[in-house]
Protein backbone atom coordinates (compact mmCIF):
# COMPACT_ATOMS: atom_id res chain seq x y z
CA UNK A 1 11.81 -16.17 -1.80
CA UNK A 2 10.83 -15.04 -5.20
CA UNK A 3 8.45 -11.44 -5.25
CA UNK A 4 5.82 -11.33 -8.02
CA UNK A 5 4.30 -8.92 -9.95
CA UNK A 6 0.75 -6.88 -9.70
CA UNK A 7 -0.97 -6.27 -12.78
CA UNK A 8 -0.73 -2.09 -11.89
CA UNK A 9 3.50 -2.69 -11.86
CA UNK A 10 3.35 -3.11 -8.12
CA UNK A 11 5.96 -5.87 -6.05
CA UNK A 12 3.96 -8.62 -4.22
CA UNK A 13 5.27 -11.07 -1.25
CA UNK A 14 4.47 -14.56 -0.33
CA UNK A 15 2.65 -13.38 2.13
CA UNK A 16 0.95 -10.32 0.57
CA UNK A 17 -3.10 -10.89 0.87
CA UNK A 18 -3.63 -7.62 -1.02
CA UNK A 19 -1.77 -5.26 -3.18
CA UNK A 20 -1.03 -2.16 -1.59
CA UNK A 21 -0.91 -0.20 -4.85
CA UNK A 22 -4.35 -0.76 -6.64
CA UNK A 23 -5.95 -2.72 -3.57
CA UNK A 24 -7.11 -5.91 -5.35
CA UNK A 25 -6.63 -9.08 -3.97
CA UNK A 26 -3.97 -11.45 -3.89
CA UNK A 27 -3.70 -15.07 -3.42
CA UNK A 28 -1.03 -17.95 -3.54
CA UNK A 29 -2.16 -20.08 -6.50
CA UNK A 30 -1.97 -23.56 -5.07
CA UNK A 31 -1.89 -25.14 -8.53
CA UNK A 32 0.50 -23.03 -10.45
CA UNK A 33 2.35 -22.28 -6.81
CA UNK A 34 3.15 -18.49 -7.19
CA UNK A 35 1.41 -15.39 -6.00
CA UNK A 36 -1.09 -13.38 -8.23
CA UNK A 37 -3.02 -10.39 -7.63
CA UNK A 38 -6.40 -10.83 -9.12
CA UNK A 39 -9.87 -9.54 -10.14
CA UNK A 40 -13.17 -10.53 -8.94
CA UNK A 41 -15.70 -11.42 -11.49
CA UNK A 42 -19.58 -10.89 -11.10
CA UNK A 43 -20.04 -14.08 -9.96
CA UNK A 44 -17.56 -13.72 -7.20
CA UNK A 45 -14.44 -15.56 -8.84
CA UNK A 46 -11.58 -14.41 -8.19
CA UNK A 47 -9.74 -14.60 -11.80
CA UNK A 48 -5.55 -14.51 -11.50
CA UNK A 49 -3.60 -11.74 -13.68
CA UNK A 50 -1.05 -14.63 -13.56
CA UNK A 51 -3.00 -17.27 -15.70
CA UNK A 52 -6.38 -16.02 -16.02
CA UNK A 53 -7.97 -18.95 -14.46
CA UNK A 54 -10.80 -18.68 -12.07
CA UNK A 55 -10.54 -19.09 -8.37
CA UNK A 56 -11.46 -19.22 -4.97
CA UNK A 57 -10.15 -18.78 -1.42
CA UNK A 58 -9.45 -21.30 0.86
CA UNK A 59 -11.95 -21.21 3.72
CA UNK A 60 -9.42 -20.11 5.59
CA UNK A 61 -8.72 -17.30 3.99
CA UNK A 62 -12.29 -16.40 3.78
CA UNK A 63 -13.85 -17.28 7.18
CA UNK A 64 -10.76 -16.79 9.27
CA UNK A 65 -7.89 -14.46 7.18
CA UNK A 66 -5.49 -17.10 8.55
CA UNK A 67 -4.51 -18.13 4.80
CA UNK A 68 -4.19 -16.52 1.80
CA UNK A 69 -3.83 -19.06 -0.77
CA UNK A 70 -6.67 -20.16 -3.26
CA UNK A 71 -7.80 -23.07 -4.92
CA UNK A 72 -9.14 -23.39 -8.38
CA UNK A 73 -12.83 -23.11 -8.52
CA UNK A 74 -13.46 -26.39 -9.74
CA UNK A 75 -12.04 -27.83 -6.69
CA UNK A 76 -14.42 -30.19 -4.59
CA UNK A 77 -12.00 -29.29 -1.38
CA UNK A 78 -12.65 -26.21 0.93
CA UNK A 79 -9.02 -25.62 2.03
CA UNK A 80 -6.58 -24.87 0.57
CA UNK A 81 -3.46 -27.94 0.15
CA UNK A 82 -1.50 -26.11 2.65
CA UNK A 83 -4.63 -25.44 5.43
CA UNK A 84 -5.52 -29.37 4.24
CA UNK A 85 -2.32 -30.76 5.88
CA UNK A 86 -3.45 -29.44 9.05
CA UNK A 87 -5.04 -32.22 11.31
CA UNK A 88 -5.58 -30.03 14.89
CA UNK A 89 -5.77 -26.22 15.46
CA UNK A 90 -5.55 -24.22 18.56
CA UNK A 91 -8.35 -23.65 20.81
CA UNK A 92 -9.24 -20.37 19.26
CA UNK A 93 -12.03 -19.56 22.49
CA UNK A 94 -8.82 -18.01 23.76
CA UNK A 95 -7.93 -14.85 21.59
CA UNK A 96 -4.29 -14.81 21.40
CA UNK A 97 -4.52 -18.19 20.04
CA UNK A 98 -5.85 -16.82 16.49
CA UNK A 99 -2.45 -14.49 16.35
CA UNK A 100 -0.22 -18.12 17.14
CA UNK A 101 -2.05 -20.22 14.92
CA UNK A 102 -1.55 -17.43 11.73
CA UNK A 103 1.93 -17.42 12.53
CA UNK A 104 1.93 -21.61 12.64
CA UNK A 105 0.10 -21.53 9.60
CA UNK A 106 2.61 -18.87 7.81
CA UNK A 107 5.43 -20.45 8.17
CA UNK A 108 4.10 -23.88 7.28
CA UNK A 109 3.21 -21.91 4.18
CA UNK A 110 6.93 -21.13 3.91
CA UNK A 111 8.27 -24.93 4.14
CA UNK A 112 6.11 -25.84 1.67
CA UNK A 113 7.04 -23.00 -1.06
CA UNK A 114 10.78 -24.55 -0.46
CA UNK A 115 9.39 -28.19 -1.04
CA UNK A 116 7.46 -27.69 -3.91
CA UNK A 117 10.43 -25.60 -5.38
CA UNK A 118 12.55 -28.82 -4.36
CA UNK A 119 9.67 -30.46 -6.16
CA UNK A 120 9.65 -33.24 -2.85
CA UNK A 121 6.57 -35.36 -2.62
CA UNK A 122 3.92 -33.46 -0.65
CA UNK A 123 0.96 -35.70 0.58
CA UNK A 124 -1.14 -35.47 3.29
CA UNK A 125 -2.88 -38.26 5.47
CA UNK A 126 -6.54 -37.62 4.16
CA UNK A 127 -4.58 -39.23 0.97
CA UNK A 128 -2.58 -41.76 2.35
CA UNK A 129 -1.85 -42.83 5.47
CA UNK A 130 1.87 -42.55 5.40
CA UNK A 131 1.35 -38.82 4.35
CA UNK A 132 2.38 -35.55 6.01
CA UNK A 133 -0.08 -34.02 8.59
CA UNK A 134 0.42 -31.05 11.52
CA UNK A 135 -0.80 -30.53 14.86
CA UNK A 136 -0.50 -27.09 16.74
CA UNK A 137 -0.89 -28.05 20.30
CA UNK A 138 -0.55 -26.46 23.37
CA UNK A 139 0.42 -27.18 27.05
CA UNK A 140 -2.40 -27.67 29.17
CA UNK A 141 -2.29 -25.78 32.46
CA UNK A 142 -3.60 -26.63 35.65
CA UNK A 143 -6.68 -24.01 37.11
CA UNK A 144 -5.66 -21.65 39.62
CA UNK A 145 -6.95 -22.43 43.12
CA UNK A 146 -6.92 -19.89 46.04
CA UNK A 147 -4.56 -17.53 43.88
CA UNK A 148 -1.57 -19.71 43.68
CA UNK A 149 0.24 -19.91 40.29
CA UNK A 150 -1.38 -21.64 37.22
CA UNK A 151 1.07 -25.12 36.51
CA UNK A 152 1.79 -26.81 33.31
CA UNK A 153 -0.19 -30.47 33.52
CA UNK A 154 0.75 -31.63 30.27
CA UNK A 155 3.54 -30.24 28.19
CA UNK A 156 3.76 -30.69 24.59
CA UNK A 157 6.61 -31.56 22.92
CA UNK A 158 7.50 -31.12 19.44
CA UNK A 159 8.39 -33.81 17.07
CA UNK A 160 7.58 -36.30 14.63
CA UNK A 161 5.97 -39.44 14.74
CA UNK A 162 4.68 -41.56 11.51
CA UNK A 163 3.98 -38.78 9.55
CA UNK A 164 2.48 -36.04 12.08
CA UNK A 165 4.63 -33.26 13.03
CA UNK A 166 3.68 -31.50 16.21
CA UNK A 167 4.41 -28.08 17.16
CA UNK A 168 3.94 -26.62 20.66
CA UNK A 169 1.38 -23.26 20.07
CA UNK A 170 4.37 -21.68 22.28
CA UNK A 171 7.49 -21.93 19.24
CA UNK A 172 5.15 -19.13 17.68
CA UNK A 173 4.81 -16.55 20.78
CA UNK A 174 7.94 -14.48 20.25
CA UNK A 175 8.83 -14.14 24.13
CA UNK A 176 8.13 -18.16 25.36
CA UNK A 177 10.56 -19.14 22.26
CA UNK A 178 13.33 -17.05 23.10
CA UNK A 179 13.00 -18.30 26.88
CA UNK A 180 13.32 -21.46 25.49
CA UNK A 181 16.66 -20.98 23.58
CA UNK A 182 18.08 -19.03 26.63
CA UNK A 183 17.16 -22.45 28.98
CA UNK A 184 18.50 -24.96 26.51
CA UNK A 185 21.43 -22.55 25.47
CA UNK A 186 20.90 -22.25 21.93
CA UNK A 187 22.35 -19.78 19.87
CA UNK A 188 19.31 -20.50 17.35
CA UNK A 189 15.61 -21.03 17.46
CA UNK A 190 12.65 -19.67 15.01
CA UNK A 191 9.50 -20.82 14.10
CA UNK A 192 10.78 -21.91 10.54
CA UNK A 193 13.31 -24.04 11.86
CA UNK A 194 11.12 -25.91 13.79
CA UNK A 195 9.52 -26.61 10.66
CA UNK A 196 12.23 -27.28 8.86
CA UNK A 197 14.04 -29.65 11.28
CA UNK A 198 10.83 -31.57 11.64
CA UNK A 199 10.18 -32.14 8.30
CA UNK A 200 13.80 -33.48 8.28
CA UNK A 201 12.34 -36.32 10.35
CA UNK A 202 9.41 -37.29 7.73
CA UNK A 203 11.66 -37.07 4.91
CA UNK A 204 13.83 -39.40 6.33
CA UNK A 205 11.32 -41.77 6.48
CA UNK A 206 9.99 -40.88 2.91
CA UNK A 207 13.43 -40.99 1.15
CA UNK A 208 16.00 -43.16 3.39
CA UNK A 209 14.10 -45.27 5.50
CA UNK A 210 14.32 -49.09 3.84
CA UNK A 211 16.12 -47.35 0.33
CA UNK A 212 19.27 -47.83 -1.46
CA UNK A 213 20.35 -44.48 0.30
CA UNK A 214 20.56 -45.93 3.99
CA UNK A 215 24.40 -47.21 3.40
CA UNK A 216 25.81 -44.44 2.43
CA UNK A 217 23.51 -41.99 5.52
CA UNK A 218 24.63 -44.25 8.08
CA UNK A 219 28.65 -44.14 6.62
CA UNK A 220 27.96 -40.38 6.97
CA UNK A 221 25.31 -39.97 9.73
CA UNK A 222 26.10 -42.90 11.97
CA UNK A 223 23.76 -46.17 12.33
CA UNK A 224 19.96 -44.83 13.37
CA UNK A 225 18.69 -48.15 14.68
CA UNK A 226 21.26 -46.99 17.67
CA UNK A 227 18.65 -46.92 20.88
CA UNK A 228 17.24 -43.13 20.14
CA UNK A 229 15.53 -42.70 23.77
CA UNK A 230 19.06 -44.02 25.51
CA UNK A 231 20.75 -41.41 23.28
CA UNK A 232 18.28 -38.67 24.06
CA UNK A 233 18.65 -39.18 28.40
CA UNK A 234 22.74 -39.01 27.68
CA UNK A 235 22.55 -36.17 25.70
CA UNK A 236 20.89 -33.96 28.67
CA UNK A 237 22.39 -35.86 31.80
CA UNK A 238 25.98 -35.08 29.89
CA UNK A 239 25.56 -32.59 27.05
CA UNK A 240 26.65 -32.70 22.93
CA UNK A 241 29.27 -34.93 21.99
CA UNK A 242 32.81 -33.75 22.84
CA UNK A 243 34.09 -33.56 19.02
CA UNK A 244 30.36 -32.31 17.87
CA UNK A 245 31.93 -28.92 16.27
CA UNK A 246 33.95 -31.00 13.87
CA UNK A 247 31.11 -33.02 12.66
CA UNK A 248 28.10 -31.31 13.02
CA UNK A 249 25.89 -28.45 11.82
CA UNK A 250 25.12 -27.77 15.54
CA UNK A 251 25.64 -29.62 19.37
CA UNK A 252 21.71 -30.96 18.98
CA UNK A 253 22.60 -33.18 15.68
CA UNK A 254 25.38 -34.98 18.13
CA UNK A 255 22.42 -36.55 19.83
CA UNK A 256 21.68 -38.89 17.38
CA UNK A 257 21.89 -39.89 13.77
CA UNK A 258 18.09 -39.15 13.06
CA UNK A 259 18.84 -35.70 14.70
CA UNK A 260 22.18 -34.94 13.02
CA UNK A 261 20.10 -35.19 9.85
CA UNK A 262 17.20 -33.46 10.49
CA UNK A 263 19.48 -30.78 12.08
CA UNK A 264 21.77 -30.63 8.42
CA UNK A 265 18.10 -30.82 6.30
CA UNK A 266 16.96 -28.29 8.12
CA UNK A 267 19.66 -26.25 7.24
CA UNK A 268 19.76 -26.87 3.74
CA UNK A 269 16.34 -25.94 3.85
CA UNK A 270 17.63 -22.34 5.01
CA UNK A 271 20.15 -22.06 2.25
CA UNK A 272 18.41 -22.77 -0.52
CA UNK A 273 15.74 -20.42 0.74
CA UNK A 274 17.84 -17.66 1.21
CA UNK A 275 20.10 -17.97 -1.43
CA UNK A 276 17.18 -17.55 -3.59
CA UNK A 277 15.69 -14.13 -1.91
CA UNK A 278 19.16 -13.08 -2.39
CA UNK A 279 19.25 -13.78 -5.68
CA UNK A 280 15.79 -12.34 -6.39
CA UNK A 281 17.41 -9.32 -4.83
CA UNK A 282 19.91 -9.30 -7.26
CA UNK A 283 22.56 -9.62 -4.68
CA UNK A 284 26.30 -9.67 -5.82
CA UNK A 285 29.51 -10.35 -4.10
CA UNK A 286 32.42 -9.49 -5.19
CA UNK A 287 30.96 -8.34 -8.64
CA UNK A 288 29.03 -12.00 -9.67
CA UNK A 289 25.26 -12.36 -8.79
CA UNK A 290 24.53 -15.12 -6.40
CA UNK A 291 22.72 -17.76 -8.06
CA UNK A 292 19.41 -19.05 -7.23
CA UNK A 293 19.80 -22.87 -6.22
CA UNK A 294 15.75 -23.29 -6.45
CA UNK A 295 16.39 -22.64 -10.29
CA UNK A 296 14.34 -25.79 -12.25
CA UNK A 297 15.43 -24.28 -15.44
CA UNK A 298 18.76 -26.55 -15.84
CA UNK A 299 18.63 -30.39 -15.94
CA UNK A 300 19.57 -32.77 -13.56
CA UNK A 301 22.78 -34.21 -14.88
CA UNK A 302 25.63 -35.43 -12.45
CA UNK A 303 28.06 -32.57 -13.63
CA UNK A 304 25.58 -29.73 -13.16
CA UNK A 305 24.48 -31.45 -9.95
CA UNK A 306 28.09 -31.45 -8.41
CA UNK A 307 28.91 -27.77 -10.00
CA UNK A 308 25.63 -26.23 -8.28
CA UNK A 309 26.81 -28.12 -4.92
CA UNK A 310 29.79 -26.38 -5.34
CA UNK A 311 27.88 -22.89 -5.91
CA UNK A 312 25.56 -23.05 -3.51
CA UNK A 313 28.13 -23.50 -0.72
CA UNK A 314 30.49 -20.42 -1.77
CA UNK A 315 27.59 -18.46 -2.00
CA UNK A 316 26.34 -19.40 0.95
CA UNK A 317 29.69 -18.75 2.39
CA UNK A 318 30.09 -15.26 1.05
CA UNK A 319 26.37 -14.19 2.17
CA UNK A 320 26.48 -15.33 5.84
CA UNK A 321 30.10 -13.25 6.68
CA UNK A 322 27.61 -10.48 4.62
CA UNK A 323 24.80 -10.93 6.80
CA UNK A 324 27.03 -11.69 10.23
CA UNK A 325 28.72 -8.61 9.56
CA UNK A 326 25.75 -6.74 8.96
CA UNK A 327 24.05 -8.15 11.94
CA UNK A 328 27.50 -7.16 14.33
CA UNK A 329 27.57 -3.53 12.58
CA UNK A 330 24.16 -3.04 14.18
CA UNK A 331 25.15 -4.96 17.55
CA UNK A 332 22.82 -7.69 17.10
CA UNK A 333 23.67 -11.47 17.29
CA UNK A 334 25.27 -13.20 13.95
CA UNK A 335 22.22 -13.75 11.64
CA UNK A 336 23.84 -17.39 11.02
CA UNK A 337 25.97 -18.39 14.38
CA UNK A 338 27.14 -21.93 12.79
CA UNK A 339 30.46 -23.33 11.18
CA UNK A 340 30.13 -25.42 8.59
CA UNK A 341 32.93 -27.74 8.91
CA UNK A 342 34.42 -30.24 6.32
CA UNK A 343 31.79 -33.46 7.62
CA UNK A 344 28.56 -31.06 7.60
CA UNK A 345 29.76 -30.26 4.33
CA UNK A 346 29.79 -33.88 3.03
CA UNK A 347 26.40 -34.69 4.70
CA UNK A 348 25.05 -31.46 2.99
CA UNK A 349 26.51 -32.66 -0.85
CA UNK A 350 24.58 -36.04 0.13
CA UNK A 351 21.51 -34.27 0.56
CA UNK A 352 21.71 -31.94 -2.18
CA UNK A 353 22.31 -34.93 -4.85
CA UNK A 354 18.84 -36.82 -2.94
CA UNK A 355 16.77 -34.06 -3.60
CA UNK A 356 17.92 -34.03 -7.28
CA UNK A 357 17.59 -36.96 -8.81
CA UNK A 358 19.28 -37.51 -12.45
């Protein structure tokens, strides 16, 4: 991600709520979409050193600190576009559920920075009904009786469905998630790429579903109207495909089509991310500056399209044996345990000439 500037000199972060230099506050401005520190008038506006326009914060940045984005003062809406998008919050009666919904609510912030930068259509329900909402849910448990062990009654699983993207309140407790991977024997699982995947899902429907596109995903992809509940039971009763590793991003997107490309979205979600911290960074390999593929400055044109295709995967090439080998020098796991073989390469050029239209 991009870093900002305070108005004393100092660096801020997307997720800064305050600069720690000169203390004033900061605030993601939802309409110009970057971070500003700012200064708070006598009528209690906060006015951005980015733009000089007046503000407010989102009322849940005020009332609960769980955002920290602001909307212009003129606004007739309370929250924030990112907080709006939101349809059903924890039960926050139970304190560790104010912690998990932040860290929901954070890294929803985070997909959306990437989408807007991708300049993707982002509209919630309260708008129209085929919009985007969220729902952080959690398993309800069965009461203790007579001291024996409390039991899951209803688990909740994360997905998509029309629109609303559901996300078990568990994915963001540290501890539970990593269980998780260890049971389904993943080498990856973070909060962001749940987000990521499962926006895969409503973008499908936004941008393939019933579109001059669905040819060409389902030469690539495989045909989605393929029973998806038939291909989820043989995926567990018999495990990934047995030629998954030269066609897929990872053993999940063998499942189905609908899952191989939420799988390879979700991971061009994480390139074009991180290519563009690194580039922020001013991080160069082998004496050239990795490029930043979120760049809007250049036009769409079919040449330029194919060229930054062909950028963005050498970069991302050279940065993950970087990172991998950074990771392995310290004795942790490879920051990015995946191959991206010669099909997952082809579904990822399809993707990256969707999202930029000429």
């Amino acid at each position: 991600m991009k870093t900002y500037t305070c108005q004393c000199g100092n660096t801020l972060y997307f997720a800064n709520s305050q600069c720690l230099s000169c203390q004033r506050p900061v605030g993601f401005l939802s309409d110009a979409k970057v971070i500003s520190s700012c200064d708070i008038d006598a009528d209690g506006n906060w006015i951005a050193g980015h733009n000089g326009q007046a503000y407010r914060q989102c009322s849940n940045y005020s009332k609960q600190n769980i955002c920290n984005w602001l909307v212009p003062v003129e606004s007739d809406y309370k929250l924030c576009p990112s907080c709006q998008l939101t349809d059903t919050i924890p039960d926050l009666s139970k304190p560790d559920n104010v912690k998990l919904w932040f860290r929901m609510e954070q890294a929803k912030r985070h997909l959306l920075y990437t989408l807007y930068k991708l300049e993707l259509p982002v509209i919630g329900k309260r708008h129209n009904p085929r919009g985007l909402s969220f729902r952080f849910l959690e398993d309800e448990v069965a009461q203790a009786l007579y001291g024996r062990e409390l039991t899951v009654q209803n688990t909740v699983l994360t997905g998509h469905s029309n629109g609303v993207i559901t996300i078990n309140l568990k994915e963001a407790e540290e501890t539970k998630r990593l269980a998780m991977r260890e049971l389904m024997n993943e080498r990856y699982r973070t909060l962001i790429g749940h987000f990521r995947h499962e926006s895969g899902h409503y973008y499908w429907d936004v941008l393939i579903k019933g579109s001059q596109y669905i040819e060409a995903f389902r030469a690539l992809f495989g045909d989605e109207r393929q029973d998806y509940q038939q291909s989820l039971e043989n995926y567990y009763a018999n495990g990934p495909a047995a030629d998954w590793q030269q066609r897929c991003i990872s053993a999940y997107a063998s499942m189905h089509p609908w899952e191989d490309w939420a799988e390879t979205w979700a991971h061009y979600l994480h390139m074009v991310d991180t290519l563009e911290t690194a580039n922020e960074y001013e991080t160069s390999l082998e004496n050239r500056l990795l490029s930043n593929p979120l760049n809007a400055d250049h036009p769409h044109t079919a040449s330029y399209n194919e060229e930054s295709f062909d950028t963005l995967i050498d970069d991302w090439d050279q940065l993950t044996n970087l990172l991998n080998s950074l990771n392995n020098s310290m004795g942790l796991d490879d920051a990015y345990p995946f191959v991206i073989n010669d099909k997952t390469r082809e579904k990822l050029h399809f993707i990256h000439l969707l999202v930029r239209p000429l």
